[in-house]
N, C-alpha and C. Protein backbone atom coordinates (compact mmCIF):
# COMPACT_ATOMS: atom_id res chain seq x y z
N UNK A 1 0.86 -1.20 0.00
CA UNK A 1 0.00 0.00 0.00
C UNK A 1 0.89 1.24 0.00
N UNK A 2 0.86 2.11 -1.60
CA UNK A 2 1.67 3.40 -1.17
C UNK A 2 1.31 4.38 -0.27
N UNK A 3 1.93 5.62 -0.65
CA UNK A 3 1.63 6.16 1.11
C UNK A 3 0.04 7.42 0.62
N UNK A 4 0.00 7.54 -0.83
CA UNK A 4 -1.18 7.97 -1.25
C UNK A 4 -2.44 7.35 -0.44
N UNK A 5 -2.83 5.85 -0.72
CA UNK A 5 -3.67 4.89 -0.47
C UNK A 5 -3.48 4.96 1.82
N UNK A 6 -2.65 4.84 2.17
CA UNK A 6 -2.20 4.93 3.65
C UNK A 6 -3.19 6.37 3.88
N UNK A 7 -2.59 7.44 3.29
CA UNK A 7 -3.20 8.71 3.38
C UNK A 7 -4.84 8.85 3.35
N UNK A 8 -5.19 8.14 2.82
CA UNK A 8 -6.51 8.39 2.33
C UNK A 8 -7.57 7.49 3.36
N UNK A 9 -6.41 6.21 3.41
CA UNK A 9 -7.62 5.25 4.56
C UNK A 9 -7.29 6.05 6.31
N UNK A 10 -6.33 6.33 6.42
CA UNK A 10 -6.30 7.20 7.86
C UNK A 10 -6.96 8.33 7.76
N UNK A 11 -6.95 8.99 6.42
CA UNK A 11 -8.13 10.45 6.57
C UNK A 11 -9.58 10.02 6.62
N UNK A 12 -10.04 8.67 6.10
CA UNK A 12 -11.16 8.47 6.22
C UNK A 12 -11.76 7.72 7.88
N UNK A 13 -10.47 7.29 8.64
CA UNK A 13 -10.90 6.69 10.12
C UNK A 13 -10.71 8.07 11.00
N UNK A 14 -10.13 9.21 10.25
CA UNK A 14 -10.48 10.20 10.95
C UNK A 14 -11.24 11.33 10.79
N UNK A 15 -12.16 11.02 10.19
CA UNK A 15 -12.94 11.70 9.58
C UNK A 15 -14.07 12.44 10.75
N UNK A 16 -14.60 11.14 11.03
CA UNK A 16 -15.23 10.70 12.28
C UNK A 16 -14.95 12.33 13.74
N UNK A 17 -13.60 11.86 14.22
CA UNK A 17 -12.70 12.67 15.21
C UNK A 17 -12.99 14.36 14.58
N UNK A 18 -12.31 14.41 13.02
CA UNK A 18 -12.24 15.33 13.42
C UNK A 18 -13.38 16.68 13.15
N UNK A 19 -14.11 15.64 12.50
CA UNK A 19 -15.34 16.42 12.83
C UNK A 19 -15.93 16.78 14.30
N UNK A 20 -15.95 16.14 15.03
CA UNK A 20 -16.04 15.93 16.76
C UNK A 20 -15.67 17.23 16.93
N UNK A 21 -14.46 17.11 16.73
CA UNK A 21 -13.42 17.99 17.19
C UNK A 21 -13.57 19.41 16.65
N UNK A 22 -13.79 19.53 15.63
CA UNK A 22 -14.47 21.05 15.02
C UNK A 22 -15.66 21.33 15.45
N UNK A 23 -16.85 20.64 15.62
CA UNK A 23 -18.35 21.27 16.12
C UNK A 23 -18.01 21.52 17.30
N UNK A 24 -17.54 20.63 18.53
CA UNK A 24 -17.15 20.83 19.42
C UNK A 24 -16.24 21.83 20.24
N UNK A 25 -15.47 22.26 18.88
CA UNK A 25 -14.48 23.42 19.49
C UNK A 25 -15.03 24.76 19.19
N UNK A 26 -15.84 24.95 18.20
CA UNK A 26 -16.60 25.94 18.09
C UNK A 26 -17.37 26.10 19.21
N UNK A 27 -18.30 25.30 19.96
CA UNK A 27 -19.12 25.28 20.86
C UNK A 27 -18.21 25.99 22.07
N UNK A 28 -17.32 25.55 22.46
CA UNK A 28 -16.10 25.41 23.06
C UNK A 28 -15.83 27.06 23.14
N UNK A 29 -15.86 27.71 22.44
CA UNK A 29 -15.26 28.73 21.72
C UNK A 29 -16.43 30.27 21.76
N UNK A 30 -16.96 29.65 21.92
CA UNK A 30 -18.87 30.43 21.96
C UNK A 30 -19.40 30.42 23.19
N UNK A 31 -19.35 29.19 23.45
CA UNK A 31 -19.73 29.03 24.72
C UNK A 31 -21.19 29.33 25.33
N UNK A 32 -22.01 28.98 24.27
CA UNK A 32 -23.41 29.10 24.54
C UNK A 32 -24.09 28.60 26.04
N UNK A 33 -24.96 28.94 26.82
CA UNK A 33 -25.58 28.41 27.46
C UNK A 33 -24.74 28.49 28.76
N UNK A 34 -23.33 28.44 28.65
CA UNK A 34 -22.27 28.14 30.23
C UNK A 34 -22.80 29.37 31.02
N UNK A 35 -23.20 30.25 31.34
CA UNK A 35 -23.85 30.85 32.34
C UNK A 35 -24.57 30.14 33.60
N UNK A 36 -25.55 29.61 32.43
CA UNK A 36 -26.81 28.85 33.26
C UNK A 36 -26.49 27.48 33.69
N UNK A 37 -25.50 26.62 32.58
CA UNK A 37 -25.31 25.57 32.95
C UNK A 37 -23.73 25.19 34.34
N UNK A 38 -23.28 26.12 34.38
CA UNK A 38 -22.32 25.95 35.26
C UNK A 38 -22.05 27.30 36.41
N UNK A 39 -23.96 27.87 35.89
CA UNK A 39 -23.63 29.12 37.69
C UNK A 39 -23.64 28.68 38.63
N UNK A 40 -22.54 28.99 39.46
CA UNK A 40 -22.85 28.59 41.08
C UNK A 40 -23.60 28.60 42.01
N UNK A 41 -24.00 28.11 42.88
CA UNK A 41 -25.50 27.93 43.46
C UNK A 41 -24.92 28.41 44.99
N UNK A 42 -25.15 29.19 45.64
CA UNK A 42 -24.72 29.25 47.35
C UNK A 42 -26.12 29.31 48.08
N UNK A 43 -25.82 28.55 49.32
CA UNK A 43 -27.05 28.87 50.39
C UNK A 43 -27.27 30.40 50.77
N UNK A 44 -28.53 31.02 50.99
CA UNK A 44 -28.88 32.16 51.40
C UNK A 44 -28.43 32.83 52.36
N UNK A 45 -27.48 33.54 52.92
CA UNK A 45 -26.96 33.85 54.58
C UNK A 45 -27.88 35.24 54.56
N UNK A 46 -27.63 35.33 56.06
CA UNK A 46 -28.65 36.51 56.10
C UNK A 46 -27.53 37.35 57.70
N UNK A 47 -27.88 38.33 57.66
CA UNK A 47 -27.12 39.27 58.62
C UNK A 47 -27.01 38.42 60.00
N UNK A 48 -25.97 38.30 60.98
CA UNK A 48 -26.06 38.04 62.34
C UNK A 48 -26.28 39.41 63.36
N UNK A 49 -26.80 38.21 63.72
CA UNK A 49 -28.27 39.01 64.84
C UNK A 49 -27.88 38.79 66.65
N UNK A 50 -26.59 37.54 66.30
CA UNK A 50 -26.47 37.23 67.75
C UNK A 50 -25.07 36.82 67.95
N UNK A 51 -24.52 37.19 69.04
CA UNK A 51 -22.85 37.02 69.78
C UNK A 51 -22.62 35.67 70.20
N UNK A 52 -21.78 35.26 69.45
CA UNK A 52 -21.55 34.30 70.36
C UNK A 52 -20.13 33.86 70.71
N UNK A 53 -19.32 33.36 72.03
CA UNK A 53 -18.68 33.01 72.52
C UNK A 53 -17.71 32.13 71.89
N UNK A 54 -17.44 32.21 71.11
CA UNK A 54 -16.68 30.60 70.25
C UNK A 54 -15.31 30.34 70.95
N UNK A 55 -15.32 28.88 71.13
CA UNK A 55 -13.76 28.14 71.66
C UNK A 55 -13.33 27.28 70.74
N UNK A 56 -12.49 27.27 70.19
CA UNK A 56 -11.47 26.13 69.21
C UNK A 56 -11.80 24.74 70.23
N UNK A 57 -11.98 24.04 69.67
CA UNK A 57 -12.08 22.09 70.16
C UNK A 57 -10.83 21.66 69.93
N UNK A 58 -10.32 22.38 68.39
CA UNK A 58 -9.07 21.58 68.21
C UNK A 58 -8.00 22.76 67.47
N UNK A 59 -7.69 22.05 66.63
CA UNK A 59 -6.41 23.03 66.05
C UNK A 59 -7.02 23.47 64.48
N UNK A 60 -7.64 24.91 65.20
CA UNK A 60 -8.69 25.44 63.69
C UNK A 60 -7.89 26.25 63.61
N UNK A 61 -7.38 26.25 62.00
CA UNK A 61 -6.74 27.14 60.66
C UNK A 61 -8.23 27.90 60.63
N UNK A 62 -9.22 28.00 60.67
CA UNK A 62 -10.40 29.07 59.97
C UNK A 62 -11.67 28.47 60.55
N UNK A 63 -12.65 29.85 60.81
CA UNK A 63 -13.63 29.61 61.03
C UNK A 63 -14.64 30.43 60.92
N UNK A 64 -15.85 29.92 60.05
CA UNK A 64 -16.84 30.91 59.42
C UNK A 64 -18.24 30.60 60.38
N UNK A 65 -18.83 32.04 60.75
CA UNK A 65 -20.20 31.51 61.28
C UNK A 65 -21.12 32.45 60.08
N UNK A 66 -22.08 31.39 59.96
CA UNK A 66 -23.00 31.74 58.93
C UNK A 66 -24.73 32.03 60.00
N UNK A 67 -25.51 32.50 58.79
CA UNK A 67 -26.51 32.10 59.13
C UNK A 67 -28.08 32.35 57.81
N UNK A 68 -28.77 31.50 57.82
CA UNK A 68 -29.29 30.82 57.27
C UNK A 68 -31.07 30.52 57.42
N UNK A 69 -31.53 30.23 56.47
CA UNK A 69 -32.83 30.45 57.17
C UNK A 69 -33.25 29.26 58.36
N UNK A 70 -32.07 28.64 57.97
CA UNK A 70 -32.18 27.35 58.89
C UNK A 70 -31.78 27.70 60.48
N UNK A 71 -31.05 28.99 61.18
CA UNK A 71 -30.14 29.29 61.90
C UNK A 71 -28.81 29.57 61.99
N UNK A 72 -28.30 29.36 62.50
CA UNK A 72 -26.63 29.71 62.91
C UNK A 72 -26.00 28.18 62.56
N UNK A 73 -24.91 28.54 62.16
CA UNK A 73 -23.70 27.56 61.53
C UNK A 73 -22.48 27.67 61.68
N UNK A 74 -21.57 27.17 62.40
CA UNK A 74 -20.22 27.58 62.23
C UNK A 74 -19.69 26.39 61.64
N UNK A 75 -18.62 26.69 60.76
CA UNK A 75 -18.08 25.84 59.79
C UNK A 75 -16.44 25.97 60.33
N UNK A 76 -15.79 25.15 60.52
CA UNK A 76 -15.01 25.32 61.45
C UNK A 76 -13.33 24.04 60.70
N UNK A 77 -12.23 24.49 60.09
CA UNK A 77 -11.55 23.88 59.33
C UNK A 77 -10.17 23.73 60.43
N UNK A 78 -10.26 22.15 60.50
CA UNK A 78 -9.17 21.23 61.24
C UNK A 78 -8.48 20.65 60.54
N UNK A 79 -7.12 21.01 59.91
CA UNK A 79 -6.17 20.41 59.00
C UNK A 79 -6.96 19.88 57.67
N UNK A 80 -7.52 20.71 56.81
CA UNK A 80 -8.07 20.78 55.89
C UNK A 80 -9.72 19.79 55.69
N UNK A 81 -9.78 19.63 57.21
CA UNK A 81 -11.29 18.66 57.16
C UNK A 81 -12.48 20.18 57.93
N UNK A 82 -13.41 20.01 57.11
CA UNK A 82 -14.58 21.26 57.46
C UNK A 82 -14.97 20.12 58.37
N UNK A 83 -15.52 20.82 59.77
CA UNK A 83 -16.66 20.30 60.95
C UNK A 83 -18.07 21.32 60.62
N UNK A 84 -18.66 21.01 60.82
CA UNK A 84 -20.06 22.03 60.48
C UNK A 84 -20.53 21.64 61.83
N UNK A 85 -21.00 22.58 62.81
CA UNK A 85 -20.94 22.41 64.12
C UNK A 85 -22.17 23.23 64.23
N UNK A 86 -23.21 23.56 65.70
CA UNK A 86 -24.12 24.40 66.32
C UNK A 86 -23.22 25.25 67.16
N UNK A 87 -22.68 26.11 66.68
CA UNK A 87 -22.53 27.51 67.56
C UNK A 87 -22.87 27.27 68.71
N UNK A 88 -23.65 27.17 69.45
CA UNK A 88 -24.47 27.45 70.70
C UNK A 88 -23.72 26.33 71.66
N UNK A 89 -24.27 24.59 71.00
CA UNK A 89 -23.73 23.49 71.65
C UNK A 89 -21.82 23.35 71.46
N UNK A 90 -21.64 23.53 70.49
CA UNK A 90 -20.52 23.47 69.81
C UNK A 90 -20.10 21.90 69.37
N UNK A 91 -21.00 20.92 69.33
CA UNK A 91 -21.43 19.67 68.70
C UNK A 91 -21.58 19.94 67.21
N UNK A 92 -21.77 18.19 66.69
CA UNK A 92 -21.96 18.73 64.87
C UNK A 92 -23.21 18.50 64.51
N UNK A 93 -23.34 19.81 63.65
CA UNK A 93 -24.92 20.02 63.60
C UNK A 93 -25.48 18.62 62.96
N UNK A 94 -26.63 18.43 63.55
CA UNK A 94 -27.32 17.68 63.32
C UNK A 94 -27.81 17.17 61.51
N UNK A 95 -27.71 16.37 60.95
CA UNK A 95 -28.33 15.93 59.90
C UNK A 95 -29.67 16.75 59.38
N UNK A 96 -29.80 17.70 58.10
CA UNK A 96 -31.04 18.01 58.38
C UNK A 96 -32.35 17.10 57.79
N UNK A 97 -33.25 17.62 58.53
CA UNK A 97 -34.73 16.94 57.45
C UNK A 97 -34.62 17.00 56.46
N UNK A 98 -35.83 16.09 55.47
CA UNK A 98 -36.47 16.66 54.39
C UNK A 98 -37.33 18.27 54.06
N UNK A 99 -37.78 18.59 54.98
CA UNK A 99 -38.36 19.44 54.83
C UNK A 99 -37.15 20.66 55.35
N UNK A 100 -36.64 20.81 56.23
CA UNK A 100 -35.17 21.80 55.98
C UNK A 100 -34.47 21.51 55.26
N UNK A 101 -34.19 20.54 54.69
CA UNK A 101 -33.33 20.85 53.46
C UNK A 101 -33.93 21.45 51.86
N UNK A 102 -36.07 21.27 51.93
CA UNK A 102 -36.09 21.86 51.00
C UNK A 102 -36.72 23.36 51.55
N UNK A 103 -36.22 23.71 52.76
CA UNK A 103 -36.58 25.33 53.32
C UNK A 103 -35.53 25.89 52.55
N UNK A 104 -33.98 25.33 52.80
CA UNK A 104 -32.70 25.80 52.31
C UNK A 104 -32.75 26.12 51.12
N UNK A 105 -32.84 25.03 50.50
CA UNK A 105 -32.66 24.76 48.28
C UNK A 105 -33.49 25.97 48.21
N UNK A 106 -34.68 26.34 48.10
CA UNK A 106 -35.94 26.80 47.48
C UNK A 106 -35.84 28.52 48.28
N UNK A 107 -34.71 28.82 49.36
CA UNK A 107 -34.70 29.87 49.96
C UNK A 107 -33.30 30.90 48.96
N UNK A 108 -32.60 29.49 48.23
CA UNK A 108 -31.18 29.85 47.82
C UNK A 108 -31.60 30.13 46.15
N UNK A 109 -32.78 29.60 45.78
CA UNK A 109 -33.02 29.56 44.28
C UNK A 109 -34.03 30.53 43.89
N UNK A 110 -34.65 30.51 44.95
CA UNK A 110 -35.89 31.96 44.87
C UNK A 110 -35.15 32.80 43.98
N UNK A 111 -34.24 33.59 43.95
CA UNK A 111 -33.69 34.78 43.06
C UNK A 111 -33.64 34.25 41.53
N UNK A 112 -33.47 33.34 41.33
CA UNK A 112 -33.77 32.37 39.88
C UNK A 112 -34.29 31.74 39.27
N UNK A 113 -36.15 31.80 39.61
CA UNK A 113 -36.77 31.37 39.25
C UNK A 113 -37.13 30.66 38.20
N UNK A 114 -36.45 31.06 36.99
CA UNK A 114 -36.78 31.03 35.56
C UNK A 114 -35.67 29.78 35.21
N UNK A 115 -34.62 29.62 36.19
CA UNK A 115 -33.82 28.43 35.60
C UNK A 115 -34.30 27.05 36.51
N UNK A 116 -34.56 27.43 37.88
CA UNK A 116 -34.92 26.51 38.60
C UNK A 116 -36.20 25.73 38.87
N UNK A 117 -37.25 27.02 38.74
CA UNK A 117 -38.90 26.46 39.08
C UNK A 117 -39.30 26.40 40.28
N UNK A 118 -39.68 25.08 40.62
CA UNK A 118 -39.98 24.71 41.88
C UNK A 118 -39.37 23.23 41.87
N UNK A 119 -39.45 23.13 43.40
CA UNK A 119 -38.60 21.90 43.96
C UNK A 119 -40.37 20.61 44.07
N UNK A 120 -39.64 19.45 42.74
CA UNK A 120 -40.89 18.88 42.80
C UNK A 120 -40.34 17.39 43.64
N UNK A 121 -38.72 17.29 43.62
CA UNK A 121 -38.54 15.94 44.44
C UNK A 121 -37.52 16.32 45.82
N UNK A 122 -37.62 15.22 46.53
CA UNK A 122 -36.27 15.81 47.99
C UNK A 122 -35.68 13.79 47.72
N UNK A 123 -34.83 14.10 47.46
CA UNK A 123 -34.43 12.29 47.98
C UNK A 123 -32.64 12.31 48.50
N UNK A 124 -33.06 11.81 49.87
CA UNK A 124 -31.68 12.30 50.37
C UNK A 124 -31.18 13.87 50.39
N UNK A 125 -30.15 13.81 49.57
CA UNK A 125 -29.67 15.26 50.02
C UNK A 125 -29.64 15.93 49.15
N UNK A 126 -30.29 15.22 47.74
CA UNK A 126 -30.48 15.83 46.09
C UNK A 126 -31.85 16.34 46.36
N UNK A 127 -32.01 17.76 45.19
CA UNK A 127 -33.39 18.11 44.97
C UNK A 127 -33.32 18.13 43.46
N UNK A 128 -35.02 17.78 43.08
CA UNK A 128 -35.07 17.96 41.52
C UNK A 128 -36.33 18.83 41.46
N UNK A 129 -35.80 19.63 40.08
CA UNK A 129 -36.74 21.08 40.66
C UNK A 129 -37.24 20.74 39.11
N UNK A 130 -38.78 21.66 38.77
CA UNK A 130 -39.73 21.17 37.75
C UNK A 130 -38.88 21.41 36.12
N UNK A 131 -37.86 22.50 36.45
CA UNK A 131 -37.32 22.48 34.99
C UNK A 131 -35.75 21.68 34.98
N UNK A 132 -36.09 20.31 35.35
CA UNK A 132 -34.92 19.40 35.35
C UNK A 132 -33.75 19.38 36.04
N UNK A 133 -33.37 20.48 36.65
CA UNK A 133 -31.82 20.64 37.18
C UNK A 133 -32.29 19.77 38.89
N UNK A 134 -31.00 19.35 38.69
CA UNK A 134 -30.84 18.68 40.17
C UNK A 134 -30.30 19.36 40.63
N UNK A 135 -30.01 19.25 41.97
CA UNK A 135 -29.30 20.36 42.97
C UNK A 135 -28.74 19.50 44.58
N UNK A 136 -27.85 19.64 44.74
CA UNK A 136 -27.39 18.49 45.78
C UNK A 136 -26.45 19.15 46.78
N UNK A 137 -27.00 18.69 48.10
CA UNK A 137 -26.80 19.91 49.15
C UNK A 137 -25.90 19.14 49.68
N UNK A 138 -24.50 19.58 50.14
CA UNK A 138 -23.63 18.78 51.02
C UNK A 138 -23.54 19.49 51.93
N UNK A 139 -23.94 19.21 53.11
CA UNK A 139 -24.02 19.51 54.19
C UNK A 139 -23.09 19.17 55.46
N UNK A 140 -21.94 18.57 55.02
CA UNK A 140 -20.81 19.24 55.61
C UNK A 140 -19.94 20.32 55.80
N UNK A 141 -20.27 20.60 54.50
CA UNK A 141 -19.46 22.44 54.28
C UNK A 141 -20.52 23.34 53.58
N UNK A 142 -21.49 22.87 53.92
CA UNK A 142 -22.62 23.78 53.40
C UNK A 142 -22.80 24.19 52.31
N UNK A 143 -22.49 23.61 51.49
CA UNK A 143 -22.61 24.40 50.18
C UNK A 143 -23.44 23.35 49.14
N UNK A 144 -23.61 24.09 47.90
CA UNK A 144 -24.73 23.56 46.82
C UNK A 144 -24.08 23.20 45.74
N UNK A 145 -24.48 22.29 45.04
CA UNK A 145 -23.93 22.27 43.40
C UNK A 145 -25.21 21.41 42.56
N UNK A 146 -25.32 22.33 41.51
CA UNK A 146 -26.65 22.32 40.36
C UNK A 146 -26.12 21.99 39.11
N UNK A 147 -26.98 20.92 38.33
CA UNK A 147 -26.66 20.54 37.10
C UNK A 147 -28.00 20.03 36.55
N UNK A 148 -28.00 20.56 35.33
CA UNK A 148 -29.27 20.95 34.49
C UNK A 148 -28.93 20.02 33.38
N UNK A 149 -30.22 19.88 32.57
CA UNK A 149 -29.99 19.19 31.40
C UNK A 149 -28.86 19.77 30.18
N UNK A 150 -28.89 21.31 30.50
CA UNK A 150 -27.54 21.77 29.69
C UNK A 150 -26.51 21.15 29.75
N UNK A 151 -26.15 21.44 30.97
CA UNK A 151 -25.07 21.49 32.05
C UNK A 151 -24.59 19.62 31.28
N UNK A 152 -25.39 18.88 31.81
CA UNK A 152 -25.02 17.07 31.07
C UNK A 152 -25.07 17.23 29.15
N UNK A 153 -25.38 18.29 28.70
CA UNK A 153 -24.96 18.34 27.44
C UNK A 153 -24.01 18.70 27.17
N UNK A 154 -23.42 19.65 27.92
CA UNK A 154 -22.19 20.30 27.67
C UNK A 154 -20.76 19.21 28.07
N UNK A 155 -21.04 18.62 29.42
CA UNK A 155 -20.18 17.65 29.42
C UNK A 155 -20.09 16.78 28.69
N UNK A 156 -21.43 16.41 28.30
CA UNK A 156 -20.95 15.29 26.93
C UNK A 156 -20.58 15.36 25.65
N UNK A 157 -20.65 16.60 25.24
CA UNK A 157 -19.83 17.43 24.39
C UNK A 157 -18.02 17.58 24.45
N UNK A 158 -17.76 17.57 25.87
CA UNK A 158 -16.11 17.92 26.55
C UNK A 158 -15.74 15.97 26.38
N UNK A 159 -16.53 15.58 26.13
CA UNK A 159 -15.93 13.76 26.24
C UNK A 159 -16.12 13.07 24.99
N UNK A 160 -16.75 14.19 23.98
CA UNK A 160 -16.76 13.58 22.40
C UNK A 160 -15.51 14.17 21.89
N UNK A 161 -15.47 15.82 22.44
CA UNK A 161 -14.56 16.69 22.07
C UNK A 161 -12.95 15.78 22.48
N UNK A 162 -12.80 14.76 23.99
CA UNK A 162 -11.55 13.93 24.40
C UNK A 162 -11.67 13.25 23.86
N UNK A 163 -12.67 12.64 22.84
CA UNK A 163 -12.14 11.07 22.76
C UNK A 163 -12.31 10.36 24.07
N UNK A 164 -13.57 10.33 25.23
CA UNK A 164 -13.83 9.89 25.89
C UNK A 164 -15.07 8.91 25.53
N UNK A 165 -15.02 7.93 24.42
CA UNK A 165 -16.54 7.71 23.94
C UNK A 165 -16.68 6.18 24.82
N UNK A 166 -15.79 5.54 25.12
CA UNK A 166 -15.74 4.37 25.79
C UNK A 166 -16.79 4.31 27.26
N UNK A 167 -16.47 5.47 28.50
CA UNK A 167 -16.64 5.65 29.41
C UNK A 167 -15.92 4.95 30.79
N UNK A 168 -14.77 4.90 30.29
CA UNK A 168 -13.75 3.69 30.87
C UNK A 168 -12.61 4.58 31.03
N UNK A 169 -11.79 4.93 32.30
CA UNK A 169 -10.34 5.93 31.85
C UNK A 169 -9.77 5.32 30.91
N UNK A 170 -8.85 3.99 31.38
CA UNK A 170 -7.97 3.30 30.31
C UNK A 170 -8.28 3.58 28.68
N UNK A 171 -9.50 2.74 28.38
CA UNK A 171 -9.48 2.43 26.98
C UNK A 171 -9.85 4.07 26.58
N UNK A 172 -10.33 5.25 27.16
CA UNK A 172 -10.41 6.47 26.72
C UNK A 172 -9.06 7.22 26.10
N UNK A 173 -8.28 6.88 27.40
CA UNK A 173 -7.02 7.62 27.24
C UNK A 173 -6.65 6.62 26.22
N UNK A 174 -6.32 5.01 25.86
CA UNK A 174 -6.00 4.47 24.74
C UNK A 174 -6.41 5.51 23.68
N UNK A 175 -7.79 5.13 23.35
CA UNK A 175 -8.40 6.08 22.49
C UNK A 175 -8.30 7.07 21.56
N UNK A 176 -7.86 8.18 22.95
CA UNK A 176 -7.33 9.42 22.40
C UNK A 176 -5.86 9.54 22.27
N UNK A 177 -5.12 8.57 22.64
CA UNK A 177 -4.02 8.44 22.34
C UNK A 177 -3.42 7.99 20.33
N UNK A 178 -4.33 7.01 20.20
CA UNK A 178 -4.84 6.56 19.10
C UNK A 178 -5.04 7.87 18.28
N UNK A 179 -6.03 8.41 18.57
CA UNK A 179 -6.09 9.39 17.93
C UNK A 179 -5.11 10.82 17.31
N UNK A 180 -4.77 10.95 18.33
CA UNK A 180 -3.27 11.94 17.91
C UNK A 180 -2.58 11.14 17.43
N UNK A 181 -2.02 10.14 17.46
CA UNK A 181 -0.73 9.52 16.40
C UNK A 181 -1.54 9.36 14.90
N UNK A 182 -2.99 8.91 14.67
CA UNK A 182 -3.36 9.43 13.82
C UNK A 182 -3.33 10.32 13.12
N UNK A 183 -4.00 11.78 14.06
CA UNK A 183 -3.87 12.50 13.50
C UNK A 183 -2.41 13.40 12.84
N UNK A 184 -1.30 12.92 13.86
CA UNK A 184 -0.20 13.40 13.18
C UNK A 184 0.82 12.85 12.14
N UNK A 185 0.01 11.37 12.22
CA UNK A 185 0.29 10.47 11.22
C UNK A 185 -0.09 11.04 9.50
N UNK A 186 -1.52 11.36 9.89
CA UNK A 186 -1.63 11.75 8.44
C UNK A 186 -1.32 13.74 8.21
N UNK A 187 -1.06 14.36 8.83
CA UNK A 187 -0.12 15.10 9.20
C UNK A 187 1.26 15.40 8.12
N UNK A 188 1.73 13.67 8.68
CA UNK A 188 3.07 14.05 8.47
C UNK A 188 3.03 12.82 6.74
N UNK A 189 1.76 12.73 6.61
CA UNK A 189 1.51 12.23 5.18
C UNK A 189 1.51 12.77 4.16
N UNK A 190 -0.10 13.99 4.73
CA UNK A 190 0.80 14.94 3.75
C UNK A 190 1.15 15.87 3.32
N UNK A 191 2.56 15.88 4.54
CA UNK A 191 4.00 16.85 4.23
C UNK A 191 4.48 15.86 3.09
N UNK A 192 4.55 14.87 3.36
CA UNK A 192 5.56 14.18 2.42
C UNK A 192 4.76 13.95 1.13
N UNK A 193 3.55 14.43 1.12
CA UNK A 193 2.61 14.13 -0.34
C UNK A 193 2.95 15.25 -0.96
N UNK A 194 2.60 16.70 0.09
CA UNK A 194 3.13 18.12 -0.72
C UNK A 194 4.73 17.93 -1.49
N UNK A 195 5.62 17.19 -0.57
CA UNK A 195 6.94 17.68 -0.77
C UNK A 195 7.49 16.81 -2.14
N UNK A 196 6.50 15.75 -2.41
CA UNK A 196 6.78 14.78 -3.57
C UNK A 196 5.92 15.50 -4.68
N UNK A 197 4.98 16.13 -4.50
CA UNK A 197 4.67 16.72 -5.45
C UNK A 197 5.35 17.92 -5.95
N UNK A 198 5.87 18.53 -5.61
CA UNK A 198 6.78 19.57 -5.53
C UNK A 198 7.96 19.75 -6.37
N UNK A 199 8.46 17.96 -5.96
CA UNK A 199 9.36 17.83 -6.43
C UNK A 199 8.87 17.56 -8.03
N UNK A 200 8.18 17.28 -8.20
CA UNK A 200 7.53 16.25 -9.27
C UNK A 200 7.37 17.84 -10.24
């Protein structure tokens, strides 16, 4: 097989890629929709209203007191592990309900109505609100993170765009490994197609 015929069957197994790779990088590039699909979500704090006494338990680098429609929170960081504690007791706050955890979500999303809706499920510590986005409260360090049906388009866009089509690290990174020697395979095909013609 000359290197014409070589040229032509590697441009056609990459045909595939690098189309991927162009819709994708445009998208990439534009960046439609990343507002909504990757804004950050924080719980609601609201002004403190009350003093309180705080004592270190252990050896705290930092410590934040919040407060919330839920109450007072101190978040309290011991060699890079957050404690989320009751101020008052100085114990760790308690696990919340279903129903405080959807006082929280629905107190933090109110200002965004139009992306969020309303909160139509609670399961565990995820909420799913009527216009699809989930929202999942970790309640060790208090904080939120939201992902919408965009939001899973866009990532699956960033894993067509890698050469992630397997869903496996190994055979991905194979994959895309595959792929660049390809692509610089036919690359460096044709340099040497220009440079024979040239000569010619």
């Amino acid at each position: 097989m000359n290197s014409k015929s070589v040229h032509k069957v590697v441009g056609i197994v990459l045909a595939i890629p690098l189309v991927a790779w162009s819709v994708t990088g445009i998208v990439f590039l534009v960046k439609p929709g990343y507002d909504g699909a990757y804004q950050l979500l924080s719980v609601k704090t609201y002004p403190l209203e009350q003093v309180f006494e705080l004592s270190p338990t252990g050896d705290w680098h930092e410590a934040r007191l919040l407060r919330t429609v839920l109450g007072y929170h101190l978040l309290a960081v011991d060699n890079d592990r957050v404690a989320h504690l009751d101020p008052i007791s100085m114990e760790l706050k308690a696990t919340p309900s279903t129903a405080d955890i959807t006082r929280l979500v629905e107190d933090a999303i109110g200002a965004n109505s139009e992306r969020y809706g309303e909160l139509v499920n609670v399961s565990g510590n995820t909420v799913k609100t009527s216009t699809g986005v989930e929202i999942t409260l970790n309640w060790h360090n208090l904080s939120l993170a939201q992902s919408g049906r965009d939001t899973q388009l866009i990532d699956n866009l960033y894993k067509i765009h890698y050469l992630q089509w397997i869903g496996s690290p190994v055979p991905d990174t194979v994959l895309g490994i595959v792929g660049i020697i390809l692509l610089l395979g036919l690359t460096a095909l044709g340099l040497v197609g220009v440079v024979g013609f040239k000569r010619k």
